[in-house]
PDB file of N, CA and C in Angstrom:
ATOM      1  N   UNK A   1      16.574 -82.941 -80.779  1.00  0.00           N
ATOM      2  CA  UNK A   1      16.412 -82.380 -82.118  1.00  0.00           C
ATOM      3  C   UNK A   1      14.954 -82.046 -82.369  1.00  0.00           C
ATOM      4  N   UNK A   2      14.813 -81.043 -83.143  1.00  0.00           N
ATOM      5  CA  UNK A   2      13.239 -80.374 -83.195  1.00  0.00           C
ATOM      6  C   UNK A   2      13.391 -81.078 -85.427  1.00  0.00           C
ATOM      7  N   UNK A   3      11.752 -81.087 -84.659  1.00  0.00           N
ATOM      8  CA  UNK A   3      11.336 -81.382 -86.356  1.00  0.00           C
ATOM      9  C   UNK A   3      11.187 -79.992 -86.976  1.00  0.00           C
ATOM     10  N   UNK A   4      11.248 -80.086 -88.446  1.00  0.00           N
ATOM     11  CA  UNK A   4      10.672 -78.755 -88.822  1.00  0.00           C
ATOM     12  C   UNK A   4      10.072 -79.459 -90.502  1.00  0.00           C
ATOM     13  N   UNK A   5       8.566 -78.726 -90.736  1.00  0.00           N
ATOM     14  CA  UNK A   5       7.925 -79.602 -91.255  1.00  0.00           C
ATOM     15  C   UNK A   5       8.147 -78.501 -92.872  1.00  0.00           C
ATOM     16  N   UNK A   6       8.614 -79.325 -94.085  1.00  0.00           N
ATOM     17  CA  UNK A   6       8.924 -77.982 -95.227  1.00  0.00           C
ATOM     18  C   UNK A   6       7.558 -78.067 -96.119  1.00  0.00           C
ATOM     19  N   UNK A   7       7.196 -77.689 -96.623  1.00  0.00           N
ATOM     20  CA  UNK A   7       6.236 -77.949 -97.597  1.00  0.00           C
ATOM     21  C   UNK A   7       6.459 -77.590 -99.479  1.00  0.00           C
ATOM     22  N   UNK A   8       6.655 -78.199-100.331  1.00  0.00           N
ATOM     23  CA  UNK A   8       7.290 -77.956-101.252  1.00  0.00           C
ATOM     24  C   UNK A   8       6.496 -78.148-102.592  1.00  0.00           C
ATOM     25  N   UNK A   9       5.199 -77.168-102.954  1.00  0.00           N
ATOM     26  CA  UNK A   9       4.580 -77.664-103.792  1.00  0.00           C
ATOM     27  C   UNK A   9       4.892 -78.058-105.458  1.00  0.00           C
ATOM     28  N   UNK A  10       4.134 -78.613-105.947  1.00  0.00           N
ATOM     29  CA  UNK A  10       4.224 -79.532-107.401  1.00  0.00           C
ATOM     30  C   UNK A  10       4.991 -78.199-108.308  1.00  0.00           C
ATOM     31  N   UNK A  11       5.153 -77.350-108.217  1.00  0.00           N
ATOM     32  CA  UNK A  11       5.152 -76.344-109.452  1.00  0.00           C
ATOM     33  C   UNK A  11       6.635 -75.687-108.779  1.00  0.00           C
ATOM     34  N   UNK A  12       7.232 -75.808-108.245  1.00  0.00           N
ATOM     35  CA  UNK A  12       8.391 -75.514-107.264  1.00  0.00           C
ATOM     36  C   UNK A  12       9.211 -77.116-107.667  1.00  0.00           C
ATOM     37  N   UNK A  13       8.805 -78.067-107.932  1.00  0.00           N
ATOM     38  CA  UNK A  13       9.055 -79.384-108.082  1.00  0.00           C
ATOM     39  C   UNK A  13       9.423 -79.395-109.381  1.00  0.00           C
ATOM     40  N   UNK A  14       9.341 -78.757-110.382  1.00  0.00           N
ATOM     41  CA  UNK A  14       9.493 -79.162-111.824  1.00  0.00           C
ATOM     42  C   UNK A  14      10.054 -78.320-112.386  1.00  0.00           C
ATOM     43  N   UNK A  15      11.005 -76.752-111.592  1.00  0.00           N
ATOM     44  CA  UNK A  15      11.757 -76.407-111.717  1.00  0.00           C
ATOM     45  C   UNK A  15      12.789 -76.141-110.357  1.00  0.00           C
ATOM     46  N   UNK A  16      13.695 -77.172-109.735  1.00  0.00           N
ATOM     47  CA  UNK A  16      13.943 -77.726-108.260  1.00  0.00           C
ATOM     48  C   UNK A  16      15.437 -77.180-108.456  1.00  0.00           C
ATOM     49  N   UNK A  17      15.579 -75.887-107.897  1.00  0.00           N
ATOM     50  CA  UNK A  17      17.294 -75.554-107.636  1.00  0.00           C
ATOM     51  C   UNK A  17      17.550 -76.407-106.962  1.00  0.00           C
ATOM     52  N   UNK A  18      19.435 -76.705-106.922  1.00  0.00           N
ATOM     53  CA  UNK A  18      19.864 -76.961-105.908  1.00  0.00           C
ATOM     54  C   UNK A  18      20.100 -76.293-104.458  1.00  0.00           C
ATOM     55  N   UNK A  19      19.759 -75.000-104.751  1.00  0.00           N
ATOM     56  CA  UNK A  19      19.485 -73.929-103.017  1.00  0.00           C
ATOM     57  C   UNK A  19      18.538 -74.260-102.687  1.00  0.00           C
ATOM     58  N   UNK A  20      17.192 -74.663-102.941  1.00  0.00           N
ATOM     59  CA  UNK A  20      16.592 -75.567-101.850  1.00  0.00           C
ATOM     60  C   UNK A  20      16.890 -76.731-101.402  1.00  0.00           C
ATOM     61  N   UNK A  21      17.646 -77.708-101.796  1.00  0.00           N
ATOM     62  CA  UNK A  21      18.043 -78.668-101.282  1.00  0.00           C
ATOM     63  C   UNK A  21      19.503 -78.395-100.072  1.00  0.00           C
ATOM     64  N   UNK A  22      20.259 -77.750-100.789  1.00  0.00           N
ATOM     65  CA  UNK A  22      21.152 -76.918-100.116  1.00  0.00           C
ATOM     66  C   UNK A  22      20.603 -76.383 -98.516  1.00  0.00           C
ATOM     67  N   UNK A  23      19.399 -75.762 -98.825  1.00  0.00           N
ATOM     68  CA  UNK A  23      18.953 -74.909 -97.682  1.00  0.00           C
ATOM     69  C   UNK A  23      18.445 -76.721 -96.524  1.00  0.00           C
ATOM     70  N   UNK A  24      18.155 -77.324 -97.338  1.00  0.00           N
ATOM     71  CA  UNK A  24      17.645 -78.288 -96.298  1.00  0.00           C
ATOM     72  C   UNK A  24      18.440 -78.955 -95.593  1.00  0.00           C
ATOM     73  N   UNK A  25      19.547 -78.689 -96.069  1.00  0.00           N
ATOM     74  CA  UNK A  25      21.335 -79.565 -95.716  1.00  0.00           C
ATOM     75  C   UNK A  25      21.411 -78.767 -94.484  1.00  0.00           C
ATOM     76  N   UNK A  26      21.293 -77.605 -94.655  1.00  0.00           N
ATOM     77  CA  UNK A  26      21.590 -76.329 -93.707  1.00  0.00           C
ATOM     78  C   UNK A  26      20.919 -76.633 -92.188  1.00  0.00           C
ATOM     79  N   UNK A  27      19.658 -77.278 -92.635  1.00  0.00           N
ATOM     80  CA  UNK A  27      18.638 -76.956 -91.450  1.00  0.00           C
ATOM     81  C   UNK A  27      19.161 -78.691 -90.917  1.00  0.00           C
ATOM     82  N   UNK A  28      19.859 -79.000 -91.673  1.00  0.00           N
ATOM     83  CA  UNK A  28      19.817 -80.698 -90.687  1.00  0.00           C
ATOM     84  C   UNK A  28      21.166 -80.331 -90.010  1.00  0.00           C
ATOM     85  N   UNK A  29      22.220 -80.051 -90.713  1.00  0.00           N
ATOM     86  CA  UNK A  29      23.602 -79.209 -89.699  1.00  0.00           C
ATOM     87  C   UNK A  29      23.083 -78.316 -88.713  1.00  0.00           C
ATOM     88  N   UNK A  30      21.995 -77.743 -88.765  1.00  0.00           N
ATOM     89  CA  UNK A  30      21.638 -77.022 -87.607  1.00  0.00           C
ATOM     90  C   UNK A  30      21.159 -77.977 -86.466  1.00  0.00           C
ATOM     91  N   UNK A  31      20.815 -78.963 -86.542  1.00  0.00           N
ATOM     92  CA  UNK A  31      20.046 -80.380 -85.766  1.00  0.00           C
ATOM     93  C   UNK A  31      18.685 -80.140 -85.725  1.00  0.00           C
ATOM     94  N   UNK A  32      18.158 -79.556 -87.056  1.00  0.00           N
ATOM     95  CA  UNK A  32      16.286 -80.067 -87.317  1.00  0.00           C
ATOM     96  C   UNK A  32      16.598 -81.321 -87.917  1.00  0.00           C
ATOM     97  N   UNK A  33      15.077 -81.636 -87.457  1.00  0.00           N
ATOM     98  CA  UNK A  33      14.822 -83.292 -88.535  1.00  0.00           C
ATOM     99  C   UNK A  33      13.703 -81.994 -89.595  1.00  0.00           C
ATOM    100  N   UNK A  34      14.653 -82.376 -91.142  1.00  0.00           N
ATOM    101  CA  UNK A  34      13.353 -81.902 -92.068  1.00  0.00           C
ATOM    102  C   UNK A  34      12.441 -82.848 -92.236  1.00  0.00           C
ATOM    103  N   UNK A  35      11.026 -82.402 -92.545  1.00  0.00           N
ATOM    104  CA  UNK A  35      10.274 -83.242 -92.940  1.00  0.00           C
ATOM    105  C   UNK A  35       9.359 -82.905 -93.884  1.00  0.00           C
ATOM    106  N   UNK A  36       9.518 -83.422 -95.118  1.00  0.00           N
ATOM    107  CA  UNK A  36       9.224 -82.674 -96.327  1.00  0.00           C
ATOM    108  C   UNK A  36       7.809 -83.104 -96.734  1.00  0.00           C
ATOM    109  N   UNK A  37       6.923 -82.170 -96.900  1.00  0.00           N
ATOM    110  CA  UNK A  37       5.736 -82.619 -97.431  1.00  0.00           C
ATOM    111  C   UNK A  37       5.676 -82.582 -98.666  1.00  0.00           C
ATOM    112  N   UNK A  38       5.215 -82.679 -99.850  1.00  0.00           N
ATOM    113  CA  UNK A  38       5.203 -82.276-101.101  1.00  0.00           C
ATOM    114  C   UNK A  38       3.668 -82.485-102.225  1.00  0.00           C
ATOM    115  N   UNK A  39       4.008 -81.667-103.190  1.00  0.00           N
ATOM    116  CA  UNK A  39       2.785 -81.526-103.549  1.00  0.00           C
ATOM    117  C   UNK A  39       3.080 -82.431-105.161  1.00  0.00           C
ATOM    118  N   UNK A  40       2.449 -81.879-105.801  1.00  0.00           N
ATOM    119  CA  UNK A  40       2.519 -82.703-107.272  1.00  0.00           C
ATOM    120  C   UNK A  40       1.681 -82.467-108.365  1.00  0.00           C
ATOM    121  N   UNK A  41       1.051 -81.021-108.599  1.00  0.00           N
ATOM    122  CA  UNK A  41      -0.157 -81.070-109.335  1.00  0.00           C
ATOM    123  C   UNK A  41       0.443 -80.792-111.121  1.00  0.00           C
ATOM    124  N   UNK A  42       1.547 -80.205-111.090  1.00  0.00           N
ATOM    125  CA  UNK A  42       1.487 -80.103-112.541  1.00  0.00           C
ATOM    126  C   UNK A  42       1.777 -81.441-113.221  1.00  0.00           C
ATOM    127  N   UNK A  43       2.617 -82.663-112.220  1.00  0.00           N
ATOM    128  CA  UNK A  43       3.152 -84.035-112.381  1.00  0.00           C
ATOM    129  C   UNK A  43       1.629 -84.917-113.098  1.00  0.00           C
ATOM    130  N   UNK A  44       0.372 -84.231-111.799  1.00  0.00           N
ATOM    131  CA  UNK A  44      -0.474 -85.106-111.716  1.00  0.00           C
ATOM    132  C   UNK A  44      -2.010 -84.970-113.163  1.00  0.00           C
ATOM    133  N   UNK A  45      -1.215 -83.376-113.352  1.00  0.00           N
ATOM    134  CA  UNK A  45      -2.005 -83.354-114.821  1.00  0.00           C
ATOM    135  C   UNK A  45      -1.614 -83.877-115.923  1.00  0.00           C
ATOM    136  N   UNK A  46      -0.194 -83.783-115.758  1.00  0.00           N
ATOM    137  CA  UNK A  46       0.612 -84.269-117.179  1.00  0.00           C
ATOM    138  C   UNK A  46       0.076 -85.898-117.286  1.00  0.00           C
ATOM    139  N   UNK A  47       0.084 -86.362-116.089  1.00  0.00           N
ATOM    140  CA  UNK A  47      -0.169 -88.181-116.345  1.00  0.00           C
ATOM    141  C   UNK A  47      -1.804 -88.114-116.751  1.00  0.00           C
ATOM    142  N   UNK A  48      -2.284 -87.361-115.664  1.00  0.00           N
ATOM    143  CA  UNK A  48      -3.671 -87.200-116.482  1.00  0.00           C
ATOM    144  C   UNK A  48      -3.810 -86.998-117.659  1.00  0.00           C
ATOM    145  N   UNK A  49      -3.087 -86.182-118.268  1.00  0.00           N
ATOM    146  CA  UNK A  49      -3.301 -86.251-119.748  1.00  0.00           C
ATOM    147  C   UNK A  49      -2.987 -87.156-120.581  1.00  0.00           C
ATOM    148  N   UNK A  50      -1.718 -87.302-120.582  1.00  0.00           N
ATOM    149  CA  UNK A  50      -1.435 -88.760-121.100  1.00  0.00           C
ATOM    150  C   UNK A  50      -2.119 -89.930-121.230  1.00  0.00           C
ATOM    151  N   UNK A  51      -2.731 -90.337-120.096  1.00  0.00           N
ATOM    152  CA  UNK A  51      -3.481 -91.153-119.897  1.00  0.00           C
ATOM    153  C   UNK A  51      -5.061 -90.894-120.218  1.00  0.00           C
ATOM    154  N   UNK A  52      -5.197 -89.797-120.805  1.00  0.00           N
ATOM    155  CA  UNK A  52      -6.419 -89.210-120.992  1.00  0.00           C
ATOM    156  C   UNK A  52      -7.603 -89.448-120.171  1.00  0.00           C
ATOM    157  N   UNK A  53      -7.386 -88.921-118.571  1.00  0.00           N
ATOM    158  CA  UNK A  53      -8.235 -89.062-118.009  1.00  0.00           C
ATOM    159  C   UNK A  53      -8.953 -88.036-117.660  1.00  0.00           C
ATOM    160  N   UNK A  54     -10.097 -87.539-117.868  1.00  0.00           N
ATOM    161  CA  UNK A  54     -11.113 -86.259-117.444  1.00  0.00           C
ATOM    162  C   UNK A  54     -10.970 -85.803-116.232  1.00  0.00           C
ATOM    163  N   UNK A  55     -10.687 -84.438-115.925  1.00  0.00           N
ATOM    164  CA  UNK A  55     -10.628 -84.226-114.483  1.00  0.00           C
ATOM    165  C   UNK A  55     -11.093 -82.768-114.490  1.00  0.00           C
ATOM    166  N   UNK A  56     -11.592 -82.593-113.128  1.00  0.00           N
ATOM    167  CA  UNK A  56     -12.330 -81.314-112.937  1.00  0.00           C
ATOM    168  C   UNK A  56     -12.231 -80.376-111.703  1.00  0.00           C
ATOM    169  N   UNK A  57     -12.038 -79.191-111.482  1.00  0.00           N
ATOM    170  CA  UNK A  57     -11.398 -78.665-110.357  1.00  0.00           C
ATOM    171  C   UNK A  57     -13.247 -77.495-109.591  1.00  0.00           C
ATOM    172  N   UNK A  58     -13.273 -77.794-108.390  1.00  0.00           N
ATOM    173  CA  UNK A  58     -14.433 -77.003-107.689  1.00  0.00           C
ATOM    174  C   UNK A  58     -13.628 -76.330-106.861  1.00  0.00           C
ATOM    175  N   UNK A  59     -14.350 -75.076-106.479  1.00  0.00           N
ATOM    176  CA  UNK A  59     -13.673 -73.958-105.876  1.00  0.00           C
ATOM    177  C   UNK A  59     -12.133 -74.237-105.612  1.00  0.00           C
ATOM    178  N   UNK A  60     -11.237 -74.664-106.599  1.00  0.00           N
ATOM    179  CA  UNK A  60     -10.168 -74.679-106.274  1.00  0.00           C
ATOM    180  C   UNK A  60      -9.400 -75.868-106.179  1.00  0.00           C
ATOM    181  N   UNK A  61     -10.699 -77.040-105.847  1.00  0.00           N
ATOM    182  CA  UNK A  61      -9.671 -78.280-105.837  1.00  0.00           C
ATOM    183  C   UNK A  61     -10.056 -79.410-106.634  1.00  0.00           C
ATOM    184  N   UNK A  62      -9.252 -80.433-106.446  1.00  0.00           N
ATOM    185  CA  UNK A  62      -9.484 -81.839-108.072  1.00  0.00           C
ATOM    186  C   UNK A  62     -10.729 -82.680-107.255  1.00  0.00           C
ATOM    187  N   UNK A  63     -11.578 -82.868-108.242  1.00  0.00           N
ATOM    188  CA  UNK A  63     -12.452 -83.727-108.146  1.00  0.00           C
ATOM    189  C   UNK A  63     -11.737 -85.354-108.226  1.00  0.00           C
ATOM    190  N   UNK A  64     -11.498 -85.490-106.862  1.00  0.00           N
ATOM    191  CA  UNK A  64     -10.552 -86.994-106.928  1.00  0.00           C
ATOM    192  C   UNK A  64     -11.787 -88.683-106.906  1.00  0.00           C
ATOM    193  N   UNK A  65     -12.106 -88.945-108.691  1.00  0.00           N
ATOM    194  CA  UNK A  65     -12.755 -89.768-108.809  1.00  0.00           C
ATOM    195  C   UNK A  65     -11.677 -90.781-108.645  1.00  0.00           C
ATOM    196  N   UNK A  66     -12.465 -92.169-108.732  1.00  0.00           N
ATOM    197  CA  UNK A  66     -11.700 -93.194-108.436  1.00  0.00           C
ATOM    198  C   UNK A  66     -10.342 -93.671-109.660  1.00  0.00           C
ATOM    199  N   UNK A  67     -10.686 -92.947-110.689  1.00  0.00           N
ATOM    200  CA  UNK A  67      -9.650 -93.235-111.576  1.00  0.00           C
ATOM    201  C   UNK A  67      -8.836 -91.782-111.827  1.00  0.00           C
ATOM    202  N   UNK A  68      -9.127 -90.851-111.147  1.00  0.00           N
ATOM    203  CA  UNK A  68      -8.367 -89.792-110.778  1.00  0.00           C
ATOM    204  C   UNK A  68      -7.318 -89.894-109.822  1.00  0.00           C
ATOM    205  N   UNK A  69      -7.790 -90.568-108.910  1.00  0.00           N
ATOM    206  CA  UNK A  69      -7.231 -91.222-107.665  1.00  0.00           C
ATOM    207  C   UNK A  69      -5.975 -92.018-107.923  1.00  0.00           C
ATOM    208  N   UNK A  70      -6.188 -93.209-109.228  1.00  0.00           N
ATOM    209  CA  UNK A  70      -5.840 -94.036-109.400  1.00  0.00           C
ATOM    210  C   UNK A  70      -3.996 -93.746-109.967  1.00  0.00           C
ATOM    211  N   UNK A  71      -4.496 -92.430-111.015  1.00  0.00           N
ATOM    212  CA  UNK A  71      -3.294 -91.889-111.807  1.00  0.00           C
ATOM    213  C   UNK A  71      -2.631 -91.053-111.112  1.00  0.00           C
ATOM    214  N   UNK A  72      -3.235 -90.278-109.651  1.00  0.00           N
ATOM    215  CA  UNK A  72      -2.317 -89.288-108.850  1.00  0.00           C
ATOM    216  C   UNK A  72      -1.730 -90.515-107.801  1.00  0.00           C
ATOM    217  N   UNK A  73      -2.056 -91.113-107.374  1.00  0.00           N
ATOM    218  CA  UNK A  73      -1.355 -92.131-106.792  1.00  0.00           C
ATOM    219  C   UNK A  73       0.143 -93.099-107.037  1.00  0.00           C
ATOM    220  N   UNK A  74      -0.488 -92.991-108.220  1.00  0.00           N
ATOM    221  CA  UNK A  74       0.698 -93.844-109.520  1.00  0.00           C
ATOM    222  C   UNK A  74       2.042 -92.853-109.668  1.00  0.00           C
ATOM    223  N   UNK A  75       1.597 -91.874-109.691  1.00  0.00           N
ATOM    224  CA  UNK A  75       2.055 -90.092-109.985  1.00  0.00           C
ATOM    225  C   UNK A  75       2.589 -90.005-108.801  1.00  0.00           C
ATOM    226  N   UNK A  76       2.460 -89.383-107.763  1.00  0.00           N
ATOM    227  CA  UNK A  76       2.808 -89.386-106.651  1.00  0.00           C
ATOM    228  C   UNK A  76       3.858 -90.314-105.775  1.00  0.00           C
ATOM    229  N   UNK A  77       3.630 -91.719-105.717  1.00  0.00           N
ATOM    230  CA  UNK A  77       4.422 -92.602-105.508  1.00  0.00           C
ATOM    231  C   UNK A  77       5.304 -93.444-105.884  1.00  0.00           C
ATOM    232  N   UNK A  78       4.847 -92.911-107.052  1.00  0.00           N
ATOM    233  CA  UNK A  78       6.132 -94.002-108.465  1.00  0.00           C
ATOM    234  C   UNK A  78       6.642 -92.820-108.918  1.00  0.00           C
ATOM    235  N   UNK A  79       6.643 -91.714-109.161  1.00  0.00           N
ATOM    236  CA  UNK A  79       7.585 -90.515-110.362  1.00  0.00           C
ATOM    237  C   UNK A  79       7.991 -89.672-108.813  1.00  0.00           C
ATOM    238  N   UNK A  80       6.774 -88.803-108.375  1.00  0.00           N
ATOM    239  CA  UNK A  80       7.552 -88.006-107.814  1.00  0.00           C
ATOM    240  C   UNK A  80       8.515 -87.784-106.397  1.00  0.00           C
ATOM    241  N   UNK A  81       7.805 -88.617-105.724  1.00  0.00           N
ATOM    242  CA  UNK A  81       8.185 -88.844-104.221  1.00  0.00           C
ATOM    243  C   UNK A  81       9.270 -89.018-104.548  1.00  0.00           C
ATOM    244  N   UNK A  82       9.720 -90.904-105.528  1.00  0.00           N
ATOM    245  CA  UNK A  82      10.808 -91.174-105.565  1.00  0.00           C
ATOM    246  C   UNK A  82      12.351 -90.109-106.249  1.00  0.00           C
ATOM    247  N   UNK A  83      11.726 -89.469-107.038  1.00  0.00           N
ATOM    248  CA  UNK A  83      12.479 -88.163-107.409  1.00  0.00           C
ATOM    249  C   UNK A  83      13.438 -87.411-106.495  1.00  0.00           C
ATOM    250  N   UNK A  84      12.473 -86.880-105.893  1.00  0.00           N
ATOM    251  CA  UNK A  84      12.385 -85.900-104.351  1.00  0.00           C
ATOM    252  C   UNK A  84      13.545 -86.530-103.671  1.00  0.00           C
ATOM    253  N   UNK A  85      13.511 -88.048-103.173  1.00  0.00           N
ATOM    254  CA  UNK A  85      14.520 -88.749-102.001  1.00  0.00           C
ATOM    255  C   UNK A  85      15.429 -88.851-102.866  1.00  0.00           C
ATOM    256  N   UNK A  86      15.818 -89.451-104.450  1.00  0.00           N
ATOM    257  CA  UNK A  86      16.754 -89.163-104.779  1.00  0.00           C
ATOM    258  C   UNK A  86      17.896 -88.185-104.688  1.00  0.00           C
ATOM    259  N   UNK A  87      17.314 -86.689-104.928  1.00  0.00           N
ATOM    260  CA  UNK A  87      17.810 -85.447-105.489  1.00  0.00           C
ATOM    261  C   UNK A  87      18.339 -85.217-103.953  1.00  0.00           C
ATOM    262  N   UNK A  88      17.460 -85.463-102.541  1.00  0.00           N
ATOM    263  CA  UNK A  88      18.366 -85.399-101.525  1.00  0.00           C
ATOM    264  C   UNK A  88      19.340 -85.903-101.175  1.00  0.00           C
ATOM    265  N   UNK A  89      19.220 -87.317-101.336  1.00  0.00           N
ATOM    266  CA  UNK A  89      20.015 -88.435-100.944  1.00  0.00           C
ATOM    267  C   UNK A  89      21.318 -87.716-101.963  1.00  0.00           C
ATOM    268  N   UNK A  90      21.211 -87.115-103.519  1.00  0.00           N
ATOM    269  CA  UNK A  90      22.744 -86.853-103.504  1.00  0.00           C
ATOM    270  C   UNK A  90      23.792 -86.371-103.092  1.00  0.00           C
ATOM    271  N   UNK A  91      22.409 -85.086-102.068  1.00  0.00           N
ATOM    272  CA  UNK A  91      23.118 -83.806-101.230  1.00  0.00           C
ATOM    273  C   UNK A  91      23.662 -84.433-100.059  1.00  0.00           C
ATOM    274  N   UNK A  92      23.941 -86.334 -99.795  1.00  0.00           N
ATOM    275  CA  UNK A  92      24.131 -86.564 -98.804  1.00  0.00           C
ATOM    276  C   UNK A  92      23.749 -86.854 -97.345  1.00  0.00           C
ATOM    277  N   UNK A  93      22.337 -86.173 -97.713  1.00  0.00           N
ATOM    278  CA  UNK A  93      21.073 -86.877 -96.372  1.00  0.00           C
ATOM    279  C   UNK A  93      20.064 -87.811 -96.927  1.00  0.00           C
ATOM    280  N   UNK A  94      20.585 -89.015 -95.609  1.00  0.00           N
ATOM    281  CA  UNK A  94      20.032 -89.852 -96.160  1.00  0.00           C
ATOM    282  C   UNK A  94      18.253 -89.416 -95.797  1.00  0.00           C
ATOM    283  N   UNK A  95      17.918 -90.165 -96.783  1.00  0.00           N
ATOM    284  CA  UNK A  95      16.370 -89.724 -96.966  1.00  0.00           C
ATOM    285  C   UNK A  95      15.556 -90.780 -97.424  1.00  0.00           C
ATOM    286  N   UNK A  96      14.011 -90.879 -97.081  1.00  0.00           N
ATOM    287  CA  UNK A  96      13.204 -91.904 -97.276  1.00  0.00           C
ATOM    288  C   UNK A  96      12.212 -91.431 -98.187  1.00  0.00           C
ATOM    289  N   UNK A  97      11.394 -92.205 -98.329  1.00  0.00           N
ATOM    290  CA  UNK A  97       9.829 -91.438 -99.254  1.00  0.00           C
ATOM    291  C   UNK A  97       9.094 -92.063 -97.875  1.00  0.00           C
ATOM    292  N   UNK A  98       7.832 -91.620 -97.724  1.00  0.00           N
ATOM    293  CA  UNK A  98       6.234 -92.136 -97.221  1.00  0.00           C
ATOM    294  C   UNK A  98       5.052 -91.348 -98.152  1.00  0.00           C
ATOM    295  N   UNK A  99       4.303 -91.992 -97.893  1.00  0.00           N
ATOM    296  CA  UNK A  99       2.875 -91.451 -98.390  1.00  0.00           C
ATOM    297  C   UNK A  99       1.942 -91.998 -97.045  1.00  0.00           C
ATOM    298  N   UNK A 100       1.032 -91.316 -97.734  1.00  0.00           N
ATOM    299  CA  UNK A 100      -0.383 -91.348 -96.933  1.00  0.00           C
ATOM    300  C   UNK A 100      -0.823 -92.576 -96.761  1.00  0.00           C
ATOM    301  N   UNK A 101      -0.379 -93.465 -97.555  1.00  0.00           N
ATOM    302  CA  UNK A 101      -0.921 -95.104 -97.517  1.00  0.00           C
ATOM    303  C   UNK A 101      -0.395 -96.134 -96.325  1.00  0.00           C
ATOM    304  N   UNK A 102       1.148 -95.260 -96.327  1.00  0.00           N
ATOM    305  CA  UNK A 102       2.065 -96.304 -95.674  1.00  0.00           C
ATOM    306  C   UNK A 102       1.557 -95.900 -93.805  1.00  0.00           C
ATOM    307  N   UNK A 103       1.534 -97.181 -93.024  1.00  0.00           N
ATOM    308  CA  UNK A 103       0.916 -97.544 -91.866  1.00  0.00           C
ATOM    309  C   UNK A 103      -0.252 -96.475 -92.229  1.00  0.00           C
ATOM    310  N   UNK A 104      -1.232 -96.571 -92.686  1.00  0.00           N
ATOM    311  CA  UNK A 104      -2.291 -95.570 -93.005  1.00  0.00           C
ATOM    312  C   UNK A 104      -1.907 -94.235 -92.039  1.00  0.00           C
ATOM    313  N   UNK A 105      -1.119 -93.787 -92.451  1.00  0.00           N
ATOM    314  CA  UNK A 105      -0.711 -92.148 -91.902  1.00  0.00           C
ATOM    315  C   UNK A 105      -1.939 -91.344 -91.698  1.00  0.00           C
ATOM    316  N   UNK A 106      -2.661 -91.026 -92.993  1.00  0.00           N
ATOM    317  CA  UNK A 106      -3.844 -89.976 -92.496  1.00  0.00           C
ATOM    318  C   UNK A 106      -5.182 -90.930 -92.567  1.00  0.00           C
ATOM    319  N   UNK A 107      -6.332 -90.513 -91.795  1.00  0.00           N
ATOM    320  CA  UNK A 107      -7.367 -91.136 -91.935  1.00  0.00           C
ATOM    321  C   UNK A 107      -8.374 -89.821 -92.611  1.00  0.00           C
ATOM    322  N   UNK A 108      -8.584 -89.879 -94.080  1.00  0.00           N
ATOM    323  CA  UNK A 108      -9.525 -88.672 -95.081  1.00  0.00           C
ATOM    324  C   UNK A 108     -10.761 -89.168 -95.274  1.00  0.00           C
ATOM    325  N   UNK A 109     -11.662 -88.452 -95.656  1.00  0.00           N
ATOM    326  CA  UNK A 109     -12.945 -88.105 -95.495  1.00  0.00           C
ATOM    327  C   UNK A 109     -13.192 -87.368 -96.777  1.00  0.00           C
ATOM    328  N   UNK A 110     -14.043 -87.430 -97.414  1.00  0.00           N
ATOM    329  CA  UNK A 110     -14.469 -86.825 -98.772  1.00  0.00           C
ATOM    330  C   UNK A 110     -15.254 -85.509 -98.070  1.00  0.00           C
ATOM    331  N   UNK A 111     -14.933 -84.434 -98.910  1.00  0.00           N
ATOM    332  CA  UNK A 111     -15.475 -83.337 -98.548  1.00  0.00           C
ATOM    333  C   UNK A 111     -16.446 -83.125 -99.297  1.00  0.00           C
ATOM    334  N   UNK A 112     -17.389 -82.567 -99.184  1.00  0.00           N
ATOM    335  CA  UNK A 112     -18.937 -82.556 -99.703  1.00  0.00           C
ATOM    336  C   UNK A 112     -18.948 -80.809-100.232  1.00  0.00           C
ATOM    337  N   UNK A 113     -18.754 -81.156-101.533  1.00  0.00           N
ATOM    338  CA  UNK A 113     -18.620 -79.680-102.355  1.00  0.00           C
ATOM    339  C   UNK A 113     -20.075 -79.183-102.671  1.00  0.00           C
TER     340      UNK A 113
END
């Protein structure tokens, strides 16, 4: 079986047909392993706001301070991920969450804006 890696950003996430999930049913009857990456930014402003935390975007991306960090994390691994494996798991594949934390998956580096 071949992997095939989907990528599904935050703003695609908060209005989520069931034909993309559908389509992912498709590609596992075909014998891919999906493997869904996902994004989260309109999730990760809304908590930002709520929580009224200041945040600021340079050429394009979030200035991830430590309490920026703190609320996309929270965001990310508590609301949306778990969302995501739900909405599959109804279509019948079974499905997991990971993040970046779990067995430290990625090793990141602050980029120097």
């Amino acid at each position: 079986m071949d992997y095939i890696v989907i990528k599904i950003g935050g703003s695609t996430l908060t209005n989520m047909h069931d034909s993309i999930i559908e389509d992912i049913v498709a590609l596992k009857k075909q014998g891919y392993k999906p493997l869904i990456v996902h994004g989260g930014g309109p999730f990760i402003n809304q908590s930002l706001e709520l929580q009224e935390v200041a945040t600021e975007f340079k050429d394009g991306l979030r200035v991830t301070t430590h309490e920026v960090l703190s609320v996309t994390t929270q965001t990310l691994i508590g609301q949306v991920n778990p969302s995501l494996v739900n909405k599959i798991n109804q279509f019948g594949i079974q499905s997991i969450g990971m993040n970046g934390i779990d067995a430290q998956l990625f090793d990141i580096k602050p980029l120097d804006l």
